[in-house]
Protein backbone atom coordinates (compact mmCIF):
# COMPACT_ATOMS: atom_id res chain seq x y z
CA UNK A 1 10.90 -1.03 -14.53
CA UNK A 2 8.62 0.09 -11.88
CA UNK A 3 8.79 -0.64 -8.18
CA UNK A 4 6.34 -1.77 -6.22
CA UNK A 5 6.07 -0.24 -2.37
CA UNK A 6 4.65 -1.50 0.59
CA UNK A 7 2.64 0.85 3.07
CA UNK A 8 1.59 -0.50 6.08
CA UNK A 9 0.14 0.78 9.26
CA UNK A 10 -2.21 2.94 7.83
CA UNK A 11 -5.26 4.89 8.92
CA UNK A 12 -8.43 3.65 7.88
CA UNK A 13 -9.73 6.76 6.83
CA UNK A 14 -7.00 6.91 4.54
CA UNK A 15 -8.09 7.61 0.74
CA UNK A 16 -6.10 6.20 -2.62
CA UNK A 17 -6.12 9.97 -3.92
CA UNK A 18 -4.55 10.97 -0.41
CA UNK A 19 -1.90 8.17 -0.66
CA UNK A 20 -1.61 8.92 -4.31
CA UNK A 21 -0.86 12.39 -3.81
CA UNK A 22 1.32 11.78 -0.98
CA UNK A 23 3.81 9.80 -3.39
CA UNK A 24 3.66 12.22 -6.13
CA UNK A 25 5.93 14.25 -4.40
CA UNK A 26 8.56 11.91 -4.92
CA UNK A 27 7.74 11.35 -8.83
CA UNK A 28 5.44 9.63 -11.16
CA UNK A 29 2.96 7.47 -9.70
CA UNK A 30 1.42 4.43 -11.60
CA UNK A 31 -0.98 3.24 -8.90
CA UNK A 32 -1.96 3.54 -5.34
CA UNK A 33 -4.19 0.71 -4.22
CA UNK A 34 -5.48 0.33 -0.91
CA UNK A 35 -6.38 -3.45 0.25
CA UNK A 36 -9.77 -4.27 1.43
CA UNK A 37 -11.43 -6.89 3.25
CA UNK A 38 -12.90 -9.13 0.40
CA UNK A 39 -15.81 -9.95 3.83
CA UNK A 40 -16.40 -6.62 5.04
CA UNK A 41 -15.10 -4.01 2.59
CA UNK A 42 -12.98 -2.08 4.61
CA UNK A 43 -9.53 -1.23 4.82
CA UNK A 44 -6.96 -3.63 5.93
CA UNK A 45 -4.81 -0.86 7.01
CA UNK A 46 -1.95 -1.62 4.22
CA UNK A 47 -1.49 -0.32 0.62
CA UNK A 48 0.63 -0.76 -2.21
CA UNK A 49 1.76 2.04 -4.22
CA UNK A 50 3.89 1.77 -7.79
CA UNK A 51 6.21 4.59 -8.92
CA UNK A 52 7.30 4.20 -12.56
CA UNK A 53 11.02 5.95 -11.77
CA UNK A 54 13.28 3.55 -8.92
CA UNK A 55 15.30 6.46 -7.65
CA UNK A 56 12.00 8.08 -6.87
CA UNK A 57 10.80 5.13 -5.36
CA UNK A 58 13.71 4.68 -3.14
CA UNK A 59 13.70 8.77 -1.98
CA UNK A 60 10.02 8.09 -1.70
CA UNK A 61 10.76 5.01 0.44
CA UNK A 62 13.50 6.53 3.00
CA UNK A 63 11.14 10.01 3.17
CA UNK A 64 7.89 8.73 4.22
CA UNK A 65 9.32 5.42 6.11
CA UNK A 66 7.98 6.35 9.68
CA UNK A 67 6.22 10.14 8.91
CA UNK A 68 2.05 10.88 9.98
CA UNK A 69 -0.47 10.33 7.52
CA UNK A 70 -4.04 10.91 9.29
CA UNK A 71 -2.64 10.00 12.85
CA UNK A 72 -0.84 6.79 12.24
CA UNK A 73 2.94 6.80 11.65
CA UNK A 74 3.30 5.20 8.12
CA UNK A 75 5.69 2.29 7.84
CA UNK A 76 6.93 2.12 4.21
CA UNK A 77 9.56 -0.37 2.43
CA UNK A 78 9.96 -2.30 -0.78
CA UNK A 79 7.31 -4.68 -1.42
CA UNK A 80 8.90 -8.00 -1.70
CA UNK A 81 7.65 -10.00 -4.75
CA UNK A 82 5.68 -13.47 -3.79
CA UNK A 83 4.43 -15.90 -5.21
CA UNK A 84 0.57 -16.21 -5.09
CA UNK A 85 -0.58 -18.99 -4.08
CA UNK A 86 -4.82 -19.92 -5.39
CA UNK A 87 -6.36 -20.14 -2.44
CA UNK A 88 -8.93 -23.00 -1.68
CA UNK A 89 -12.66 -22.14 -0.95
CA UNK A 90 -13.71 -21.85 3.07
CA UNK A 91 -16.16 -24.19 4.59
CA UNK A 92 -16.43 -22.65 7.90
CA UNK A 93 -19.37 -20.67 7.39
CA UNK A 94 -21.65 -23.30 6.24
CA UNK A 95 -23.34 -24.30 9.19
C-alpha cells in the first residue's frame, strides 16, 4: 500500500521534478504534487509526495524531515488521512 507524505514549508520556486527527484533517493516514487492556489496559481508552499514502498517512505520521512531544499528547511511527516469535506461556493466577491 502506498504512503502518502506531507511536505511543508517549502520554497516557492520549488519544482515537482525537483521534489520528485529528491524522494527518489529513498525509492519508488508514485507522485509528487505540489498544491496551488486554485485564485492565483501559485504555490502554497506544501506538497504531497507518494512512495509505493513504506519502509522507503519512512527512511524518506526521518532523512529529509528538517534538511534545505532551495533555502527553506523542509518539514516532512506522514500525511494524515482526512476526510474531505465539499466545500460550499463563496459569495464574498460579488459585490
Amino acid at each position: 500500500m502506498a504512503k502518502k507524505i506531507y511536505v511543508g514549508n517549502m520554497s516557492y520556486q520549488t519544482t515537482e521534478e525537483a521534489l520528485y527527484s529528491l524522494f527518489a533517493q529513498y525509492g519508488d516514487v508514485m507522485s509528487a504534487r505540489i498544491i496551488m492556489d486554485r485564485d492565483t496559481n501559485r504555490p502554497k508552499g506544501f506538497a504531497f509526495v507518494e512512495m509505493d514502498d513504506d519502509s522507503a517512505a519512512v527512511a524518506a520521512i526521518s532523512q529529509l524531515d528538517g534538511r534545505e531544499l532551495d533555502g527553506r528547511n523542509l518539514r516532512v511527516n506522514e500525511a494524515i488521512a482526512k476526510e474531505r469535506t465539499e466545500r460550499r461556493p463563496s459569495y464574498n466577491n460579488r459585490y
